[in-house]
Every structure is written in structure tokens, then in C-alpha cells.
PDB file of N, CA and C in Angstrom:
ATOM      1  N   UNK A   1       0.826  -1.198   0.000  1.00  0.00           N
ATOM      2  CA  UNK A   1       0.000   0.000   0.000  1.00  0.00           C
ATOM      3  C   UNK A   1       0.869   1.260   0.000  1.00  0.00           C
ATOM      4  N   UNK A   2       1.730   0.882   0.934  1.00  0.00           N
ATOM      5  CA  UNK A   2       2.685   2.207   0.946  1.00  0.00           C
ATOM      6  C   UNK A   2       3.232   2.355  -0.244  1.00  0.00           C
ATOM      7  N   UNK A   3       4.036   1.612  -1.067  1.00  0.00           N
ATOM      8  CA  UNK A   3       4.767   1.471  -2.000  1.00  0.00           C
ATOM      9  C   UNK A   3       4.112   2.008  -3.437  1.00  0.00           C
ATOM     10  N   UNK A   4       2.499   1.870  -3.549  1.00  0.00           N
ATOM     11  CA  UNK A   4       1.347   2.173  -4.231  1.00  0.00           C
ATOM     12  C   UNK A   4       1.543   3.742  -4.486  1.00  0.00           C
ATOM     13  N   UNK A   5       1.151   4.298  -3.028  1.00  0.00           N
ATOM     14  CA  UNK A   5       0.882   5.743  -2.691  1.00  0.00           C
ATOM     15  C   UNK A   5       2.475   6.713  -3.272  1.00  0.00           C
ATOM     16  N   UNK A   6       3.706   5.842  -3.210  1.00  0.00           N
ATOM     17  CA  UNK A   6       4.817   6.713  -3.319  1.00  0.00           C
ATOM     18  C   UNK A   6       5.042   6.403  -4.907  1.00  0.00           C
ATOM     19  N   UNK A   7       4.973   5.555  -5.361  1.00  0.00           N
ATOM     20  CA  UNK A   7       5.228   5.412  -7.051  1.00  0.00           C
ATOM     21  C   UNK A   7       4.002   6.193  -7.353  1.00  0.00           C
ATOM     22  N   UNK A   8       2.697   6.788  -7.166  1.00  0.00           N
ATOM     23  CA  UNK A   8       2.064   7.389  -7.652  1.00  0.00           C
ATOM     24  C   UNK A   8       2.155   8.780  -7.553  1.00  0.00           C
ATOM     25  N   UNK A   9       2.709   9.315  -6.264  1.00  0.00           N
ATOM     26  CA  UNK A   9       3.395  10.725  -5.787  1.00  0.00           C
ATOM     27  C   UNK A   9       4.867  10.777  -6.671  1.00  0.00           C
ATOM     28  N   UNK A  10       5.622   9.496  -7.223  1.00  0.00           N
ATOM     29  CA  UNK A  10       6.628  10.314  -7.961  1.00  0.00           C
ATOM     30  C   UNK A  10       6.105  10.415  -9.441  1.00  0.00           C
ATOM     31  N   UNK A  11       5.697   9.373  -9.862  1.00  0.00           N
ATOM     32  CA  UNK A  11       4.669   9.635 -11.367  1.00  0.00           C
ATOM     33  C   UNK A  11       4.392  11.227 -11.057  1.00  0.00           C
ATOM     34  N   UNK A  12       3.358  11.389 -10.402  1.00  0.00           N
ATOM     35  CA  UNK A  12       2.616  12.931 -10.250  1.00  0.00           C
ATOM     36  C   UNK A  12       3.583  13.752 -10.547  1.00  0.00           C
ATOM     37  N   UNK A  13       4.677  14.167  -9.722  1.00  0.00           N
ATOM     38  CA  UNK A  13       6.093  14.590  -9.482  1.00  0.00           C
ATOM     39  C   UNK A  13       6.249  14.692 -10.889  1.00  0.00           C
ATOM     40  N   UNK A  14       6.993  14.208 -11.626  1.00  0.00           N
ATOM     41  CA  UNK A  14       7.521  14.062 -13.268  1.00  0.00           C
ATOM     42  C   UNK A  14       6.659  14.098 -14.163  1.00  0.00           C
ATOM     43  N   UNK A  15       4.949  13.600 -14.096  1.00  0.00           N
ATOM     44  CA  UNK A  15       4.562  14.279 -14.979  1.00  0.00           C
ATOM     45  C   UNK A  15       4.501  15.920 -14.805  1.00  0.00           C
ATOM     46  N   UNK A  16       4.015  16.282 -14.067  1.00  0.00           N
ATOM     47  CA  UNK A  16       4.161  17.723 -13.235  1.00  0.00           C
ATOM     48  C   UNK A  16       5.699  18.512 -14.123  1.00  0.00           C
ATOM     49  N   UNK A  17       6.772  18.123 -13.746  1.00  0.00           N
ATOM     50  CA  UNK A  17       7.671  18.614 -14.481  1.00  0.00           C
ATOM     51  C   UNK A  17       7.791  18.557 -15.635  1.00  0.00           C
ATOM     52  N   UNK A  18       7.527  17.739 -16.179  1.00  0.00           N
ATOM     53  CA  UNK A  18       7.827  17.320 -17.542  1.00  0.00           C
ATOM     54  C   UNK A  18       6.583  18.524 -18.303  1.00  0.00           C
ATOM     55  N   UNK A  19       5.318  18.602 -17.864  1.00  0.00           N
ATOM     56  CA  UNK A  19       4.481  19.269 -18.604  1.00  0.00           C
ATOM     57  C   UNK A  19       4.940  21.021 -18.276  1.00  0.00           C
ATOM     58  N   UNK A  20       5.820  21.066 -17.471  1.00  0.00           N
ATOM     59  CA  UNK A  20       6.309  22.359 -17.183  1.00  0.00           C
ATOM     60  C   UNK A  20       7.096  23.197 -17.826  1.00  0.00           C
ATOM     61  N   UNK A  21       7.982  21.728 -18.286  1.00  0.00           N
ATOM     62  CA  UNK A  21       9.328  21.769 -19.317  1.00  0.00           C
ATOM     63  C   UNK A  21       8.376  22.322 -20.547  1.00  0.00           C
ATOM     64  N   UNK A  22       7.485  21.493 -21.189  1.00  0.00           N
ATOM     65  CA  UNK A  22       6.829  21.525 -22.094  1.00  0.00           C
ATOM     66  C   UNK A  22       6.369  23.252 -22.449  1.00  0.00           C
ATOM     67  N   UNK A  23       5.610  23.695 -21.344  1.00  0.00           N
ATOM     68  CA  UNK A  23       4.959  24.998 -20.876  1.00  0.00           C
ATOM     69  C   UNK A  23       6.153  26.093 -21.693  1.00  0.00           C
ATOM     70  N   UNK A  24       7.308  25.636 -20.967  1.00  0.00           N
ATOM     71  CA  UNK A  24       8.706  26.482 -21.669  1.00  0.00           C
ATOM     72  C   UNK A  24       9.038  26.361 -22.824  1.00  0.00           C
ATOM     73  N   UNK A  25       8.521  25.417 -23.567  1.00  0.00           N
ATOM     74  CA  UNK A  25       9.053  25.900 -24.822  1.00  0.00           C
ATOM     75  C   UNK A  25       7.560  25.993 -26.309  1.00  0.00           C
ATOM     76  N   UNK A  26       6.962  26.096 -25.500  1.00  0.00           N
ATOM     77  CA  UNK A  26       5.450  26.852 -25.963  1.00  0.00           C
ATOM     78  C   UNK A  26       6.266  28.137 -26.326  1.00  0.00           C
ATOM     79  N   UNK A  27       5.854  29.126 -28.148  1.00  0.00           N
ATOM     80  CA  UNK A  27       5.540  29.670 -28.313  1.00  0.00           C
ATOM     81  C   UNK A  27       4.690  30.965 -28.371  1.00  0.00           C
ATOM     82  N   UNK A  28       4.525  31.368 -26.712  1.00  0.00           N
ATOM     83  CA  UNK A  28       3.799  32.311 -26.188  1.00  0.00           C
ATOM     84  C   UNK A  28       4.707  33.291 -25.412  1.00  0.00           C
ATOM     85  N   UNK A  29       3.598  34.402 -25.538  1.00  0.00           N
ATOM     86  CA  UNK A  29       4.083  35.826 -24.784  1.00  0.00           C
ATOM     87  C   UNK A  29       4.618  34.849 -22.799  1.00  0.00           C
ATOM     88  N   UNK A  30       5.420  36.026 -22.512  1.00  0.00           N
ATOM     89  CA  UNK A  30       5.162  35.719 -21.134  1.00  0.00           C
ATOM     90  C   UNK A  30       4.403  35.693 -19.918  1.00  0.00           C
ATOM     91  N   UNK A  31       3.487  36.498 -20.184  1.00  0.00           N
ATOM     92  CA  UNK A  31       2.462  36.642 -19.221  1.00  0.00           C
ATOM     93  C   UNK A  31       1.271  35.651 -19.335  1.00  0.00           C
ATOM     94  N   UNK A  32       0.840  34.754 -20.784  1.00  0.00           N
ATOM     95  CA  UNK A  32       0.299  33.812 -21.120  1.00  0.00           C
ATOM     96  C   UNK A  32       1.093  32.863 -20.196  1.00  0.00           C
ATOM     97  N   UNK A  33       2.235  32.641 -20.351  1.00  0.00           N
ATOM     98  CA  UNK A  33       2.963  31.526 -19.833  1.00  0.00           C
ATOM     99  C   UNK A  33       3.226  31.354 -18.263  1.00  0.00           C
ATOM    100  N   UNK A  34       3.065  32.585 -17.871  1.00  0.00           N
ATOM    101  CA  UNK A  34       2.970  32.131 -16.335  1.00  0.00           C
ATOM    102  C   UNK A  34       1.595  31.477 -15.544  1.00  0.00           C
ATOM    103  N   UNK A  35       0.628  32.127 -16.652  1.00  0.00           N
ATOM    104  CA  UNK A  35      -0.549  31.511 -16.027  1.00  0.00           C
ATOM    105  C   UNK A  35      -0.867  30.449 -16.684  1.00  0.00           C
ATOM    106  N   UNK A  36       0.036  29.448 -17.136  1.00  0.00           N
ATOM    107  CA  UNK A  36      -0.495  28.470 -17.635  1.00  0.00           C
ATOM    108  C   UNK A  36       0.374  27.411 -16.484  1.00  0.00           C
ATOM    109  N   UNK A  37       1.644  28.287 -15.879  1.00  0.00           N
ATOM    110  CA  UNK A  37       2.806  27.430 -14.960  1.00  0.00           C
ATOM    111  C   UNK A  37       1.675  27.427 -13.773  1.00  0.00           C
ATOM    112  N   UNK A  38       1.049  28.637 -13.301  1.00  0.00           N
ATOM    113  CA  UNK A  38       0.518  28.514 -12.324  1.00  0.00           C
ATOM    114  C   UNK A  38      -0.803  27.413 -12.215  1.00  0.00           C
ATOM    115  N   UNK A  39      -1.324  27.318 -13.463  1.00  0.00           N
ATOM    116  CA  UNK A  39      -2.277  26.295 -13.684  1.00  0.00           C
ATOM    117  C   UNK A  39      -2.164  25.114 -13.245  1.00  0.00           C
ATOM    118  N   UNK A  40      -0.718  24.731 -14.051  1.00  0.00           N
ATOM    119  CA  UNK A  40      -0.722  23.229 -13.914  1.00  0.00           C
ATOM    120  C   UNK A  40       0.191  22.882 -12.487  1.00  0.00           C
ATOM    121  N   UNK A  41       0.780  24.035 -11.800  1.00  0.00           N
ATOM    122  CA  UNK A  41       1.567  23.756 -10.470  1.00  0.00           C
ATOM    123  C   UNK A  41      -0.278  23.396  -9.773  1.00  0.00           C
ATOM    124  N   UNK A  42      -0.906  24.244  -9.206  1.00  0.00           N
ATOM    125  CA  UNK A  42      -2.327  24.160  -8.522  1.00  0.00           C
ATOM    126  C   UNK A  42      -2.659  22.736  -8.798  1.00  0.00           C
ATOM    127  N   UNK A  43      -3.092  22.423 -10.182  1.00  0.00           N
ATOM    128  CA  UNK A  43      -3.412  21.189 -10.597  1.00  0.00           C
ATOM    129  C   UNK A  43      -2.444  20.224  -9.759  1.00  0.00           C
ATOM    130  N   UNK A  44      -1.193  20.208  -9.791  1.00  0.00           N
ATOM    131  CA  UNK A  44      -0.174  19.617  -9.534  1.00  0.00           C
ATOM    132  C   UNK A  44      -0.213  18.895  -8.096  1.00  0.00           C
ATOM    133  N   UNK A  45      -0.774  20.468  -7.241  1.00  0.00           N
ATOM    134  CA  UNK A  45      -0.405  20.300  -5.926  1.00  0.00           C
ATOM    135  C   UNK A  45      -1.988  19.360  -5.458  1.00  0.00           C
ATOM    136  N   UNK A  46      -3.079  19.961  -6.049  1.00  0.00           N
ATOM    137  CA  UNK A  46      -4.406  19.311  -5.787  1.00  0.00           C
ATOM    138  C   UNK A  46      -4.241  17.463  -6.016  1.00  0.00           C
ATOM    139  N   UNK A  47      -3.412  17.081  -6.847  1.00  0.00           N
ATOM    140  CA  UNK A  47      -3.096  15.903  -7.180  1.00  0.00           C
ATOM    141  C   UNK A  47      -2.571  14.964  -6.497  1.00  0.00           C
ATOM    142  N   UNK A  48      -1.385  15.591  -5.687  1.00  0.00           N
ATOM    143  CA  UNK A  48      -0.487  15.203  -4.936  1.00  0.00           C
ATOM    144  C   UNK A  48      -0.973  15.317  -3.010  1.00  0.00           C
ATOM    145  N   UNK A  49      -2.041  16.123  -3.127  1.00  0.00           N
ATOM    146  CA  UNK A  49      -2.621  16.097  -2.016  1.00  0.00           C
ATOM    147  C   UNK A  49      -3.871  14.788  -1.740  1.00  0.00           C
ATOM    148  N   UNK A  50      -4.279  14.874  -3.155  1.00  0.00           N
ATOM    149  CA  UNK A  50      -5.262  13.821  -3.154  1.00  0.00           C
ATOM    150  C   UNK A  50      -4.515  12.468  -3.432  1.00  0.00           C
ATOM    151  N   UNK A  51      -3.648  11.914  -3.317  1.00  0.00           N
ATOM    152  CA  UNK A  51      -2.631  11.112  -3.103  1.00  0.00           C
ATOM    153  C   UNK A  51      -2.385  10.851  -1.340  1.00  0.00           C
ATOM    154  N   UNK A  52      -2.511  11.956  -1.015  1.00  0.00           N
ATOM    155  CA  UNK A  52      -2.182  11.641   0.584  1.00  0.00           C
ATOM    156  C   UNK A  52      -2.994  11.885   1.649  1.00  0.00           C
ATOM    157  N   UNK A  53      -3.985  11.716   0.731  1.00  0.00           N
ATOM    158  CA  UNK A  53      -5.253  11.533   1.447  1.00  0.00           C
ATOM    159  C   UNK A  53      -5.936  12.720   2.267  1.00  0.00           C
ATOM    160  N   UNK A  54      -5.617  13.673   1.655  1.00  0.00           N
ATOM    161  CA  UNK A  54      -5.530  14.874   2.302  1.00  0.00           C
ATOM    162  C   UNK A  54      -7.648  15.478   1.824  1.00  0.00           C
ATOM    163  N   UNK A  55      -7.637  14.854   0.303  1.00  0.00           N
ATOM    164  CA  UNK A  55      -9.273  15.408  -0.232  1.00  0.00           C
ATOM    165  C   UNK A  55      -9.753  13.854  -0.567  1.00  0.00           C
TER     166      UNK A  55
END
């Protein structure tokens, strides 16, 4: 169970980055681009909370 909960918190983790990386090399102004970082960090963190049983 434990082992479940932490391979799914590092998945989360790296997709999380990886779509961040992605975010950076999007073709957009900068001010588009921060609110798209801030998007998917929120998303990110809501994910990783619901992982730990937090929602």
C-alpha cells in the first residue's frame, strides 16, 4: 500500500515537471505563460494532495 501511494506521488512529481518543461518551450508571450505554470503547479499540488489523502 505504501509502496502504491509513493510510485504514484513520484509519477505525479515528473509528470508535473515534464508538462512544465513543455509549458517552456510553448511559443507564447510571457504573461500567457505564467498563467499556464501557475495552472498546472495548482493542478499539480491538488493531485499530490489527493494522493495523501488529504481530499
Amino acid at each position: 500500500m505504501a509502496s502504491s501511494v509513493l510510485i504514484g506521488i513520484l509519477i505525479t512529481f515528473l509528470v508535473i515537471i515534464l508538462v512544465l518543461y513543455l509549458v517552456q518551450r510553448l511559443p507564447i508571450d510571457g504573461r500567457m505563460r505564467q498563467i499556464v505554470q501557475l495552472i498546472v503547479i495548482v493542478i499539480g499540488i491538488i493531485s499530490l494532495l489527493k494522493y495523501l489523502a488529504v481530499f
